[in-house]
Protein backbone atom coordinates (compact mmCIF):
# COMPACT_ATOMS: atom_id res chain seq x y z
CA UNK A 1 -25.23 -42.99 -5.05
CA UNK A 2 -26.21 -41.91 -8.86
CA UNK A 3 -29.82 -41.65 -8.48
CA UNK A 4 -32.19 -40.59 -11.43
CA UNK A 5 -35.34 -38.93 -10.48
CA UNK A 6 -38.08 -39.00 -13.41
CA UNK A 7 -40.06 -36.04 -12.35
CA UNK A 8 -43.69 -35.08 -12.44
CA UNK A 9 -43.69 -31.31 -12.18
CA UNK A 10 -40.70 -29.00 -13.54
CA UNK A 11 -37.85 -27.89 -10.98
CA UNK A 12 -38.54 -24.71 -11.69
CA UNK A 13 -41.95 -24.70 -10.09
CA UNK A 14 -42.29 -23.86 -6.60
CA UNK A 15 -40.28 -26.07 -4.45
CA UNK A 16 -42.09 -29.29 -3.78
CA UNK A 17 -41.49 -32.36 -2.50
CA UNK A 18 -39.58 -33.78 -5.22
CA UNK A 19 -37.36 -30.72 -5.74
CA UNK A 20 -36.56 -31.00 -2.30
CA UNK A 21 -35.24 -34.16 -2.40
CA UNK A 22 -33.24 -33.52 -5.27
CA UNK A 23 -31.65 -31.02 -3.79
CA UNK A 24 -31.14 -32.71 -0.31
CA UNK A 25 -29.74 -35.81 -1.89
CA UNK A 26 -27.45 -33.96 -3.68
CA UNK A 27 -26.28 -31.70 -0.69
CA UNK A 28 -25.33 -35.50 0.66
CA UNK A 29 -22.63 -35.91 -1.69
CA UNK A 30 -25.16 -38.08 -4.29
CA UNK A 31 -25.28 -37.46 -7.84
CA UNK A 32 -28.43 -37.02 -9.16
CA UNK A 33 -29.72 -36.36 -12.33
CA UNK A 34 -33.35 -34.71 -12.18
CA UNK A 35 -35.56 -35.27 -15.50
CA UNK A 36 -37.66 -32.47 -16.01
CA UNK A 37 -41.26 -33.55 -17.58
CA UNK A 38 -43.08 -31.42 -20.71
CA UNK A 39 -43.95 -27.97 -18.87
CA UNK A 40 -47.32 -27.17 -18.81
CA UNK A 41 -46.82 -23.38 -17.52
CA UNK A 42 -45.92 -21.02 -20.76
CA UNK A 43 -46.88 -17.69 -19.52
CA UNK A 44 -46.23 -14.64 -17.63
CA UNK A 45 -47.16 -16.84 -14.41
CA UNK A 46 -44.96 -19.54 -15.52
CA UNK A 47 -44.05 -20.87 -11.69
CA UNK A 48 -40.30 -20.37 -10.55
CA UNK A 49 -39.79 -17.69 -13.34
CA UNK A 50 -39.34 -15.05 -11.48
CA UNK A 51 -35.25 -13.72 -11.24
CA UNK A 52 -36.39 -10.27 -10.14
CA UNK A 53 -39.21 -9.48 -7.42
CA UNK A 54 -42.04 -7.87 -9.47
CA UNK A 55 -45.20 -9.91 -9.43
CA UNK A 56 -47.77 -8.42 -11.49
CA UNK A 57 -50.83 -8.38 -9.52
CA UNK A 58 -53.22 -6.84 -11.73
CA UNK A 59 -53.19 -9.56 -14.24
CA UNK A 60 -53.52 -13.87 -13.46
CA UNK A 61 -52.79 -16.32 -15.93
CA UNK A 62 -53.59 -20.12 -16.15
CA UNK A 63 -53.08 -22.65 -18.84
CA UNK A 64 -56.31 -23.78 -20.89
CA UNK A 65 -56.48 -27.83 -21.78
CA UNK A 66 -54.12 -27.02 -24.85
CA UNK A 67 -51.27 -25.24 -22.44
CA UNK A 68 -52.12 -21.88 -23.74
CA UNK A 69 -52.17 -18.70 -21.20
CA UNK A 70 -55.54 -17.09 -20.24
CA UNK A 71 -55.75 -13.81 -18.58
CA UNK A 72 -58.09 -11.79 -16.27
CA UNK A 73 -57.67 -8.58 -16.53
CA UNK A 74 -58.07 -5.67 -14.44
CA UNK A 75 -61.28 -4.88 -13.09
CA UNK A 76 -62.66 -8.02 -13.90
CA UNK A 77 -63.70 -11.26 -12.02
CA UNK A 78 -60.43 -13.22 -10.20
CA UNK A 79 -58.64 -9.50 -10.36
CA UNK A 80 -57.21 -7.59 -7.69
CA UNK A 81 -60.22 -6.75 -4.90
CA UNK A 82 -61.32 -3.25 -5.35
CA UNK A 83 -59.41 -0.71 -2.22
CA UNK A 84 -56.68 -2.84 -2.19
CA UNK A 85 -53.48 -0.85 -4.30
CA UNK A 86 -52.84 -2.67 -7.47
CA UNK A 87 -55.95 -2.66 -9.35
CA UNK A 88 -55.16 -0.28 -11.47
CA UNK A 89 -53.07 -2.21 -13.20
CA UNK A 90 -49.72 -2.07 -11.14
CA UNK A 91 -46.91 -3.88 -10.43
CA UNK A 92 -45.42 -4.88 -6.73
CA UNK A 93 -42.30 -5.48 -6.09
CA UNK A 94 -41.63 -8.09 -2.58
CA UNK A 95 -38.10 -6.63 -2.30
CA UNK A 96 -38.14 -3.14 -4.38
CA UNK A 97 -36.60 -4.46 -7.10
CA UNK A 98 -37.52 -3.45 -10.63
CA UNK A 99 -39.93 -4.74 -13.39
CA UNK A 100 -38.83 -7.38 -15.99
CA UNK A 101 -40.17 -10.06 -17.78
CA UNK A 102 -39.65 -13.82 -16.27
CA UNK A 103 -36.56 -15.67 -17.75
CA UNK A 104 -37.50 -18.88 -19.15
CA UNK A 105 -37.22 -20.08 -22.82
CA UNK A 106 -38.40 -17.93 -25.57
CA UNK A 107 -37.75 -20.72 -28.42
CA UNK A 108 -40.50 -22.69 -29.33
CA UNK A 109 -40.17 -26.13 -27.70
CA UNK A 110 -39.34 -28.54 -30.65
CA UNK A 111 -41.76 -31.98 -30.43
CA UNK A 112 -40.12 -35.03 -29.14
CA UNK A 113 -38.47 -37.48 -31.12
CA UNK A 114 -39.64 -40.97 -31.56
CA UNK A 115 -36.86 -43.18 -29.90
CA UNK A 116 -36.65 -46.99 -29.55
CA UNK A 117 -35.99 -48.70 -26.31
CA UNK A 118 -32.49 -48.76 -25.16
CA UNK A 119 -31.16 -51.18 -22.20
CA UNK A 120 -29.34 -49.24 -20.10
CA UNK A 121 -26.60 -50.99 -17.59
CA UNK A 122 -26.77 -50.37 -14.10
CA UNK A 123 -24.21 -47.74 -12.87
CA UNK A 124 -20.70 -48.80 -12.02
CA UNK A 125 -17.76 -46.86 -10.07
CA UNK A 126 -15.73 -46.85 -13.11
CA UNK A 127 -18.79 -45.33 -15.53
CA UNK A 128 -16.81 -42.84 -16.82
CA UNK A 129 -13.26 -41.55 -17.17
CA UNK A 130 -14.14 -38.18 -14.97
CA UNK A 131 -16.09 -39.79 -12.52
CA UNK A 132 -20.01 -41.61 -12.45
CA UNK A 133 -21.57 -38.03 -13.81
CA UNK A 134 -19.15 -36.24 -16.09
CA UNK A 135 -19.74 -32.62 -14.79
CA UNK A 136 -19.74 -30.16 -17.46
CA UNK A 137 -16.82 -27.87 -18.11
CA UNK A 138 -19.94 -25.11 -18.10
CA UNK A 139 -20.71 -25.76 -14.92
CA UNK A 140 -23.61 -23.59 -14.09
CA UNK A 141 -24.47 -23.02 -17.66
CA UNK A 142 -26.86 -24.65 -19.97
CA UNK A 143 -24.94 -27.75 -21.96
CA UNK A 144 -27.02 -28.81 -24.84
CA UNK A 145 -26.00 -33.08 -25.83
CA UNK A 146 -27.96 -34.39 -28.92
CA UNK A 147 -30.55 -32.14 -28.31
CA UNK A 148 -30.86 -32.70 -24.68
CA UNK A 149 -30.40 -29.53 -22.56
CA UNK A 150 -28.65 -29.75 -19.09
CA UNK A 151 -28.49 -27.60 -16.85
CA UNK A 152 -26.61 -27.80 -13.45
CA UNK A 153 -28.07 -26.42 -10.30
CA UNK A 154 -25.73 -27.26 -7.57
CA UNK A 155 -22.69 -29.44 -7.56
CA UNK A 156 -24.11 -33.13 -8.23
CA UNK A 157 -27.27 -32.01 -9.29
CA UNK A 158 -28.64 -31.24 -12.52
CA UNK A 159 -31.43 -31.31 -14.34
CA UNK A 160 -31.98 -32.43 -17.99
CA UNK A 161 -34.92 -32.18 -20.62
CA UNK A 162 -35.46 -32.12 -24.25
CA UNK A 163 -38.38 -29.39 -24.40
CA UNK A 164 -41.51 -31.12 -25.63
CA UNK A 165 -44.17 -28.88 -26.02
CA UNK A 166 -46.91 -29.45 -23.76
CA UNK A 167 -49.39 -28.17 -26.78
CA UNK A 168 -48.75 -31.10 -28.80
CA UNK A 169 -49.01 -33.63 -25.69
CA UNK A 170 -52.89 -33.92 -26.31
CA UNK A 171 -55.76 -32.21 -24.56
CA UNK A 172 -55.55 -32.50 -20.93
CA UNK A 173 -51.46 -32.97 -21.57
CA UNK A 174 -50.47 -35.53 -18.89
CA UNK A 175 -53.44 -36.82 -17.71
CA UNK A 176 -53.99 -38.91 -21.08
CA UNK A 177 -52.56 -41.78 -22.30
CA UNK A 178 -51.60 -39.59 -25.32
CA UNK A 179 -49.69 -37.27 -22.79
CA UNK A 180 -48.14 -40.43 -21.27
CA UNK A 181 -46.79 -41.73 -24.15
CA UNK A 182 -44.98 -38.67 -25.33
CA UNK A 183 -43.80 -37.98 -22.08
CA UNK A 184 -42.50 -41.46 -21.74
CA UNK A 185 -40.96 -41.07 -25.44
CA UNK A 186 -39.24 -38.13 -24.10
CA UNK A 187 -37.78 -39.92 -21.04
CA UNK A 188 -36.67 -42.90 -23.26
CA UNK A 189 -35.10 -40.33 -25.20
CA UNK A 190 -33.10 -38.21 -23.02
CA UNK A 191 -31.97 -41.27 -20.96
CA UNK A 192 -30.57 -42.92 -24.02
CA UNK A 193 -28.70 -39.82 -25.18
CA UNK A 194 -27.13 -39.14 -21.59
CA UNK A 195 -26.22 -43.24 -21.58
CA UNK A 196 -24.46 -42.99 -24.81
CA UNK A 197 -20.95 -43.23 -24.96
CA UNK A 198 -20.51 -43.02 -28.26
CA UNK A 199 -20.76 -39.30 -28.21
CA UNK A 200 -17.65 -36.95 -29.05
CA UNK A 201 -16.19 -35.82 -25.43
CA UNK A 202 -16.02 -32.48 -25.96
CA UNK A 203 -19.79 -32.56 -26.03
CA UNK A 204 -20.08 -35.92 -23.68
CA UNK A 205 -22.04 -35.86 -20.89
CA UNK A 206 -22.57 -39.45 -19.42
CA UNK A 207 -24.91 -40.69 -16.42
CA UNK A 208 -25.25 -43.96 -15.23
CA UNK A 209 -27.95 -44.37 -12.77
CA UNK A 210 -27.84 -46.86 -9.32
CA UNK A 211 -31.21 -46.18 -8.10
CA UNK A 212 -34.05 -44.33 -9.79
CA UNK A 213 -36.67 -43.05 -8.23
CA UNK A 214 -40.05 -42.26 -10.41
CA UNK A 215 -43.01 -40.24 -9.46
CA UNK A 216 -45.76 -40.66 -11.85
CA UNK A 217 -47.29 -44.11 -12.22
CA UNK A 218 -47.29 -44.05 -15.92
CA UNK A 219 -43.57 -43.69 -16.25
CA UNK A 220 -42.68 -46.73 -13.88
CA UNK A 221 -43.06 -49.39 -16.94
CA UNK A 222 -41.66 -46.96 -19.69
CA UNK A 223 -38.31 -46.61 -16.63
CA UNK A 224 -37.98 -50.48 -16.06
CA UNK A 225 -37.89 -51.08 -19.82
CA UNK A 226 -34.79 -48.93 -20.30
CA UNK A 227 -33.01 -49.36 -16.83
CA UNK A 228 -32.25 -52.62 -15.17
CA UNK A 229 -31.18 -51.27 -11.89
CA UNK A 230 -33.56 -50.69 -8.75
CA UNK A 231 -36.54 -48.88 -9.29
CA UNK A 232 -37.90 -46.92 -6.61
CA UNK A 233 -41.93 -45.16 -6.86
CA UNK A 234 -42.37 -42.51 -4.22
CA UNK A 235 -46.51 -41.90 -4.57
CA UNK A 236 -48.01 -38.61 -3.54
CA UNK A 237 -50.91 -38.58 -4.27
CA UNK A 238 -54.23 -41.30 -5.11
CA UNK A 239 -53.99 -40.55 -8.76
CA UNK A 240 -57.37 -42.49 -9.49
CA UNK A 241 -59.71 -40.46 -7.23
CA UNK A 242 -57.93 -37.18 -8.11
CA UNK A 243 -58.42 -38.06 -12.23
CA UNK A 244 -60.61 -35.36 -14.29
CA UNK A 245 -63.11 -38.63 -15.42
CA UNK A 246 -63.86 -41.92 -14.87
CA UNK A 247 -62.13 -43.75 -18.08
CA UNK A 248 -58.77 -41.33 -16.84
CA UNK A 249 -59.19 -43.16 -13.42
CA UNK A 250 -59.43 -46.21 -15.06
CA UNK A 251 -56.16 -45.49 -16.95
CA UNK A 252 -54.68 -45.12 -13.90
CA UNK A 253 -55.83 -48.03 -12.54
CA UNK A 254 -54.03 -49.79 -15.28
CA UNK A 255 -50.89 -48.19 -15.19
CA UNK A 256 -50.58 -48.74 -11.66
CA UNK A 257 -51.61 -52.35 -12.06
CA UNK A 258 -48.99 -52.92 -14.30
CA UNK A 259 -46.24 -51.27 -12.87
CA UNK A 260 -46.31 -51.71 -9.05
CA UNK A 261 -45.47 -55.16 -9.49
CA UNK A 262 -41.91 -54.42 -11.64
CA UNK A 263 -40.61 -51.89 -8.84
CA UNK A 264 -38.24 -52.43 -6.34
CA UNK A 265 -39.64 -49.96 -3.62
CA UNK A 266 -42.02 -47.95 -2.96
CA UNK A 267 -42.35 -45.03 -0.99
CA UNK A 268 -45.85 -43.40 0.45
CA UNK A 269 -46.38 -39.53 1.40
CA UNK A 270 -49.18 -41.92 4.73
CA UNK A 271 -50.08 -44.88 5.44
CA UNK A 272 -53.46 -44.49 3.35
CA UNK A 273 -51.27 -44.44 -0.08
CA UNK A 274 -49.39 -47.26 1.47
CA UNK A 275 -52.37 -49.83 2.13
CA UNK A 276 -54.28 -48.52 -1.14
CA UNK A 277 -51.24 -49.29 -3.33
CA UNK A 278 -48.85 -51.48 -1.32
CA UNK A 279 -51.10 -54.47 -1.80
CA UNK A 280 -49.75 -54.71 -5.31
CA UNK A 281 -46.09 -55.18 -4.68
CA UNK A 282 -44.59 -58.54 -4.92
CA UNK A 283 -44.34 -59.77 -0.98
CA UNK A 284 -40.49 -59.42 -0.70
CA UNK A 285 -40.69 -55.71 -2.23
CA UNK A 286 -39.74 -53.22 0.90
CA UNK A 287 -41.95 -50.08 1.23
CA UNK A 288 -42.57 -47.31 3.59
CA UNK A 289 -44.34 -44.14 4.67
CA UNK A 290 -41.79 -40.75 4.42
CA UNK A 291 -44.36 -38.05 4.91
CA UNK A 292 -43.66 -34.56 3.44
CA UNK A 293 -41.17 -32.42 5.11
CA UNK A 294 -40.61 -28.66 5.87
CA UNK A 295 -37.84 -25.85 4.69
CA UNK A 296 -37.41 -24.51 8.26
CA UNK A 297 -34.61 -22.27 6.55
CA UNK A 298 -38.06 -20.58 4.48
CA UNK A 299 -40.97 -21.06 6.64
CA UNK A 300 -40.71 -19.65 10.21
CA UNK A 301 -43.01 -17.72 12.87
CA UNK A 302 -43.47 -13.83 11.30
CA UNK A 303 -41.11 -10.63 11.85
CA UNK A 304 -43.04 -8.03 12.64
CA UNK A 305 -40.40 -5.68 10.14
CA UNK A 306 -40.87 -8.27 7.29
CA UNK A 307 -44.69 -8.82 7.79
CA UNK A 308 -45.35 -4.82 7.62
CA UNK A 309 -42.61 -5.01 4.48
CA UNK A 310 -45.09 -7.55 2.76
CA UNK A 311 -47.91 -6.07 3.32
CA UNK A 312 -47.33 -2.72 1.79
CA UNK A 313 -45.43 -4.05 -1.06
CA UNK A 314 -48.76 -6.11 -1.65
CA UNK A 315 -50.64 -2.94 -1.61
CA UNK A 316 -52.77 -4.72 1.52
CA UNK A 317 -54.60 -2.09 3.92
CA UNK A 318 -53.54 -2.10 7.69
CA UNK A 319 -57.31 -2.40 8.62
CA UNK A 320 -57.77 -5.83 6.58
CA UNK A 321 -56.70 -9.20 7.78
CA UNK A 322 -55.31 -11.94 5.56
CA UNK A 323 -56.51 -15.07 4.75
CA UNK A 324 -53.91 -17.22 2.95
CA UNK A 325 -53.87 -20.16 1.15
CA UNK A 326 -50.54 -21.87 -0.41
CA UNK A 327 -50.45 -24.52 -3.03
CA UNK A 328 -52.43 -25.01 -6.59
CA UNK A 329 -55.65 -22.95 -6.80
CA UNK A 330 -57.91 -25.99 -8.43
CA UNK A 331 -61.08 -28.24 -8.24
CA UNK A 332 -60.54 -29.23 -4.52
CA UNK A 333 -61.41 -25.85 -2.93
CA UNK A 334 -64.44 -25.85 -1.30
CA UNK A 335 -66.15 -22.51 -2.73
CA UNK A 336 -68.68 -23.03 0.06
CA UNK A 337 -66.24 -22.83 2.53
CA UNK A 338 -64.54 -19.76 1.05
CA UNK A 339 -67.84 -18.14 1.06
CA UNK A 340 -68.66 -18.68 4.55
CA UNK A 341 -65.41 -17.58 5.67
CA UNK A 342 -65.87 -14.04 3.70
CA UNK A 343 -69.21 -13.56 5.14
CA UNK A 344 -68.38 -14.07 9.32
CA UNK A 345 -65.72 -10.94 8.61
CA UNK A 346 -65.90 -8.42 5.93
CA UNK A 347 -62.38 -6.86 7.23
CA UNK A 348 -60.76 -10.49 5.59
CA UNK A 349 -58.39 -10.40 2.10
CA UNK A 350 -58.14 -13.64 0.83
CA UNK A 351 -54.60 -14.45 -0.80
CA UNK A 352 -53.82 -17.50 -3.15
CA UNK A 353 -50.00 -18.24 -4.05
CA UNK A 354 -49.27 -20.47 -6.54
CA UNK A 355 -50.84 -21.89 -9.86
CA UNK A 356 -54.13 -21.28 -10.67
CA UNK A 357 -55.87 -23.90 -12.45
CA UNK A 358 -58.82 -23.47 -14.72
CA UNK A 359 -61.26 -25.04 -12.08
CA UNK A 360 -59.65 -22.68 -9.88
CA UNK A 361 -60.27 -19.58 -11.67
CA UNK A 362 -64.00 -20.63 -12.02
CA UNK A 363 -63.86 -19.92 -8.25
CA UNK A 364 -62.60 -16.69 -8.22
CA UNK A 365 -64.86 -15.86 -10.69
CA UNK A 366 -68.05 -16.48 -8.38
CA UNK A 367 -66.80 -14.13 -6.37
CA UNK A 368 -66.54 -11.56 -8.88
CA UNK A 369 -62.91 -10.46 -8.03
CA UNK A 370 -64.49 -9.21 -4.42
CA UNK A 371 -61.67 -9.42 -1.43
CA UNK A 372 -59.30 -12.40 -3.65
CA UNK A 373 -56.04 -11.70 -4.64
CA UNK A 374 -54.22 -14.29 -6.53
CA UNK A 375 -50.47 -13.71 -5.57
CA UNK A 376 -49.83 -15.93 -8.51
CA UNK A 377 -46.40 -18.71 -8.27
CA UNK A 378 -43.56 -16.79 -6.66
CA UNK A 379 -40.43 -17.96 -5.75
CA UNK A 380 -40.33 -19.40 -2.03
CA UNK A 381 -38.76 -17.07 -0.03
CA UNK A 382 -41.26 -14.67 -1.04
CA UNK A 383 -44.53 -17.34 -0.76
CA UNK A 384 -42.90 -18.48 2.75
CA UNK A 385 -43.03 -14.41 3.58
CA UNK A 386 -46.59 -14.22 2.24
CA UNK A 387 -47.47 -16.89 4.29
CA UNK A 388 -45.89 -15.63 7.79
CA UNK A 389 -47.17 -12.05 7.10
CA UNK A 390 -51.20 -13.71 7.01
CA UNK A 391 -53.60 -13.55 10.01
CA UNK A 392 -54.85 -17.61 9.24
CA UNK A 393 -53.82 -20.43 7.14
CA UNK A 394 -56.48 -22.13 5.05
CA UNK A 395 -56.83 -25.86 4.15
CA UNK A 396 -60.43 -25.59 2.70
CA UNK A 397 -60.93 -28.91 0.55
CA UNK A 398 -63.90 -30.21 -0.41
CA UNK A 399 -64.88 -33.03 1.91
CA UNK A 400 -65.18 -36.13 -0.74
CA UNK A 401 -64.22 -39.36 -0.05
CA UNK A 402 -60.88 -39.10 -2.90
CA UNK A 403 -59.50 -36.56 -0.72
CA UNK A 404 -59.60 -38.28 2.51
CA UNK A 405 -55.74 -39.03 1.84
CA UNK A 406 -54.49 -36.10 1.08
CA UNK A 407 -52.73 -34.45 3.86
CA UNK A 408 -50.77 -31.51 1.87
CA UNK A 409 -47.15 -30.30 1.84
CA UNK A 410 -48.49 -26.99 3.39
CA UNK A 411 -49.82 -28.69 6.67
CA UNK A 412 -45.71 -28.56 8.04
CA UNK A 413 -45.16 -25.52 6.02
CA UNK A 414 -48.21 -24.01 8.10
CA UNK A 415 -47.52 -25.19 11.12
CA UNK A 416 -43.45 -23.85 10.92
CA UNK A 417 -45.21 -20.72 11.26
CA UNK A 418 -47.32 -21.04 14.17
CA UNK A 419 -49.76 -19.25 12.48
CA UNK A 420 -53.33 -20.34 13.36
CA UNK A 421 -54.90 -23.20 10.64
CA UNK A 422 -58.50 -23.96 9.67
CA UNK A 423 -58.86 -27.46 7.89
CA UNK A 424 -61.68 -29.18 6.60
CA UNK A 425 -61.86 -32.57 8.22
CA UNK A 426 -59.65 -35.41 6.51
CA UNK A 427 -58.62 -38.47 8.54
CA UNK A 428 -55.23 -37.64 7.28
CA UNK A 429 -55.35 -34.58 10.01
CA UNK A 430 -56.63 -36.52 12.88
CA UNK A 431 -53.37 -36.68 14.40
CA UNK A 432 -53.22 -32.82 13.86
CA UNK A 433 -56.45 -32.20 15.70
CA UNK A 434 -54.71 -30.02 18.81
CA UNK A 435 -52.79 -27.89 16.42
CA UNK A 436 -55.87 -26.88 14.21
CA UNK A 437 -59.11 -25.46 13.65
CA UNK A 438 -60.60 -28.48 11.87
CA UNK A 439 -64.74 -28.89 10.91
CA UNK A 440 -66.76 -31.11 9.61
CA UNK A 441 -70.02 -29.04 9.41
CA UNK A 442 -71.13 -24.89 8.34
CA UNK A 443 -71.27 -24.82 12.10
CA UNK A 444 -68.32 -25.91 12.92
CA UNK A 445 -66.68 -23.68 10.21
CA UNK A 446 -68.41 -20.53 11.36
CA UNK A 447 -66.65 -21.65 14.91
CA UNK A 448 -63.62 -22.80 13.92
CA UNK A 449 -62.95 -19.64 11.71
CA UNK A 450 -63.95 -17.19 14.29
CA UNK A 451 -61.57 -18.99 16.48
CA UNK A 452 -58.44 -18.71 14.30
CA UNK A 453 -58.93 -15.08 14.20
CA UNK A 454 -59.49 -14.29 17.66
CA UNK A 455 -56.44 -16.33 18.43
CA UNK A 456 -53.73 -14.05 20.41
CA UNK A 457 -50.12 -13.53 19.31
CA UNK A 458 -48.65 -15.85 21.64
CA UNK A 459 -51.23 -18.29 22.29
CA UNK A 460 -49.54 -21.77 23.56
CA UNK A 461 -50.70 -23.75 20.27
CA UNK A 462 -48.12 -21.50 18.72
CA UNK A 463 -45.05 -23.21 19.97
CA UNK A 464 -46.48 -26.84 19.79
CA UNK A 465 -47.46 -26.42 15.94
CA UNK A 466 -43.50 -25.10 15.31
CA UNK A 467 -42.31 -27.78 17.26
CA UNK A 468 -44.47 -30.69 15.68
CA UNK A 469 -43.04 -28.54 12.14
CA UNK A 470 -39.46 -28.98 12.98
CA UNK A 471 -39.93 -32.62 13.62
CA UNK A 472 -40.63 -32.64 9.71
CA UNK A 473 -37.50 -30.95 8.65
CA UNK A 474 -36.40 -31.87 5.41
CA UNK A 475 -33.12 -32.84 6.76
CA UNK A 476 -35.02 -35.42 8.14
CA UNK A 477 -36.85 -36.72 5.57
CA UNK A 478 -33.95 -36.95 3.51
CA UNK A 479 -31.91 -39.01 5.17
CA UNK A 480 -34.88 -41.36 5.67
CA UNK A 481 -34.95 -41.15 1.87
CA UNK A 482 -31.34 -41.66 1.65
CA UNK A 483 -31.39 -44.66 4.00
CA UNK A 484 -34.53 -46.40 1.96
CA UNK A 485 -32.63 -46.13 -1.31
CA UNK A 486 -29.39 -47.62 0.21
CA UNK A 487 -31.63 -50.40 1.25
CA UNK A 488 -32.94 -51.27 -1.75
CA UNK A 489 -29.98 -51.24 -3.48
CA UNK A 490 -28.49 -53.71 -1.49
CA UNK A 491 -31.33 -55.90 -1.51
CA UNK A 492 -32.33 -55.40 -5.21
């Protein structure tokens, strides 16, 4: 298959579910072509940036509303906790390697281009004289086409953008209509320009989709008025509930009113998404629940070698024990719960890896920089290590009805590690409820908490949560993937 994935988050942030199936898909034999939205990350922190192993711990940056980088310094609120090495304004190195700045683009993205519609055909065997995706002679090298940069990641996979800045994209960038139209201007763009065959061939680089696969809702009518062939929306998420205000909700509303009914497929992370959305489908459209999957090659029950390693390249005392969460530092994290935890054991670090949202940083804040360490968005070897080398595994959302849904990439990650899990309630975890510390209440927090870390080494709950993880392996999920595209393309 030629499969087009219009992307919501860049595939250089840490690997997610949508890089993940990129990459699977490809490692199938596919061709895929993996469009790379505006990037709202332009800093030092900028996630997937990293080619060395220095992650500079004194220092946490964040985008403001306009994309622009904030920083907390050292010694200030959201820094490095006081006794722990790195406050002083330090670098740490996971794997001894030596200081440099992120790679990443240091030209100014240039604003996209208003383009008109173009119908594109649905792929054919014979789309091009070297095959359905020309590969560039450059393999492995960036190959700029009309302004259109590709890159290629692994054979049959690469990844395409033009570079919009996320600045000019409006205030709150993609969560706007404003956002959505650039970013759909862009896609129109680049998907025109790589479907043009009137292009010289030394510089030709020609895709022609069979499937596509979208993952925002506001891109699914912009997709279907430019490509003919099946159309495939894999939701993650209950964009509505999770929007910043009411008339952003209601934009959402819309979009997915409009373009649930022009898809071919649909795909839901549970069965919540599935009955929330499915109901606007036409009757004959196919649809069904692929839940997130697990990179049992990254996350795996901790060396004792490579947990001591992370630790002292992290600058962590051997008399504290880590807390960790994994994922987006932002408005869901209960900063109740995070305060109860740090008062039933003083001896407790706190560790965040990944992005760190404003809302996020508000958080740390409160707590005045006391016993949180914001790793920051490291590759994922070294979060997966991070993750091993902690004493518990937080899941600490706020309990609101909007996030009853979400159940979280990081609940297999987690559990590949045995390690033990405290979850606020969500009846998305029900089915979890042996593997994990879950409350409800303060009480049942307080208990739940103090039961993680009293946990031994090799308590029996350790082998069922790695089983129940390698039951989600991507390889899994992927072919499920696999086999629900091939099914739609034979019925669309």
């Amino acid at each position: 298959m030629r499969i087009l994935i219009v992307a919501s988050v860049p595939f250089e942030s840490m690997r997610r579910r949508q890089q993940q199936v990129a990459l699977g898909l490809s490692a199938q034999g596919h061709e895929v072509l993996y469009l790379n939205p505006p990037r709202p990350f332009r800093s030092l922190m900028d996630p997937g940036r990293f080619e060395l192993d220095e992650i500079p711990l004194d220092q946490i940056s964040s985008c403001d509303e306009h994309g622009q980088a904030d920083r907390v310094s050292p010694g200030s609120a959201a820094s490095v906790p006081k006794g722990v090495a790195g406050d002083t304004g330090s670098t740490v190195s996971l794997e001894g390697s030596t200081s440099t700045a992120p790679a990443g683009n240091s030209e100014p993205a240039a604003a996209v281009e208003s383009t008109e519609p173009a119908a594109i055909a649905q792929g054919t065997e014979s789309a091009s004289a070297t095959g359905p995706m020309a590969q560039p002679e450059n393999a492995g090298e960036d190959l700029r086409v009309a302004g259109v940069r590709i890159r290629s990641v692994q054979p049959g996979l690469h990844v395409a953008e033009k570079g919009v800045a996320f600045a000019a994209m409006g205030r709150w960038g993609w969560a706007t209509r404003a956002g959505w139209k650039r970013w759909g201007a862009e896609v129109r763009a680049v998907i025109a320009t790589l479907s043009d065959d009137g292009k010289d061939s030394s510089e030709r680089f020609s895709f022609r989709p069979e499937v596509a696969l979208v993952y925002h809702p506001a891109l699914i009518r912009t997709v279907r008025e430019i490509y003919a062939g099946p159309l495939v929306f894999d939701c993650l998420d209950d964009f509505p509930s999770l929007a910043r205000s009411r008339s952003i909700a209601a934009a959402y509303e819309e979009v997915l009113t409009e373009g649930l009914p022009l898809v071919d497929g649909m795909i839901a992370v549970n069965r919540y998404l599935l009955e929330s959305w499915g109901r606007l489908l036409r009757p004959e459209i196919p649809e069904v629940v692929i839940e997130h999957g697990v990179d049992l090659s990254l996350f795996r029950p901790p060396d004792v070698q490579r947990k001591a390693a992370v630790r002292s390249a992290l600058g962590i005392p051997p008399d504290l024990k880590t807390i960790c969460y994994l994922g987006r530092a932002d408005a869901r994290i209960s900063y109740e719960d995070l305060r109860t935890m740090m008062s039933l054991d003083e001896e407790t670090l706190f560790l965040f890896v990944g992005e760190v949202s404003p809302e996020g940083r508000a958080i740390f804040q409160r707590f005045h920089g006391q016993r949180i360490m914001p790793v920051g968005p490291i590759r994922p070897e070294q979060a997966a290590d991070v993750v091993a080398a902690s004493e518990v595994l937080i899941f600490p959302f706020r309990r609101e009805p909007h996030l009853e849904s979400v159940r979280g990439l990081k609940l297999y990650e987690y559990l590949a590690t045995g390690r033990p899990v405290v979850a606020s309630f969500r009846r998305t975890l029900k089915a979890f409820r042996e593997l994990l510390y879950l409350y409800t209440t303060r009480e049942e927090l307080e208990e739940a908490f103090g039961a993680a870390l009293a946990e031994p080494e090799k308590a029996p709950q350790q082998a069922a949560r790695i089983s129940r993880a390698h039951d989600a392996a991507w390889s899994r999920r992927i072919a499920e993937v696999e086999s629900f595209l091939q099914n739609v393309m034979q019925g669309a």
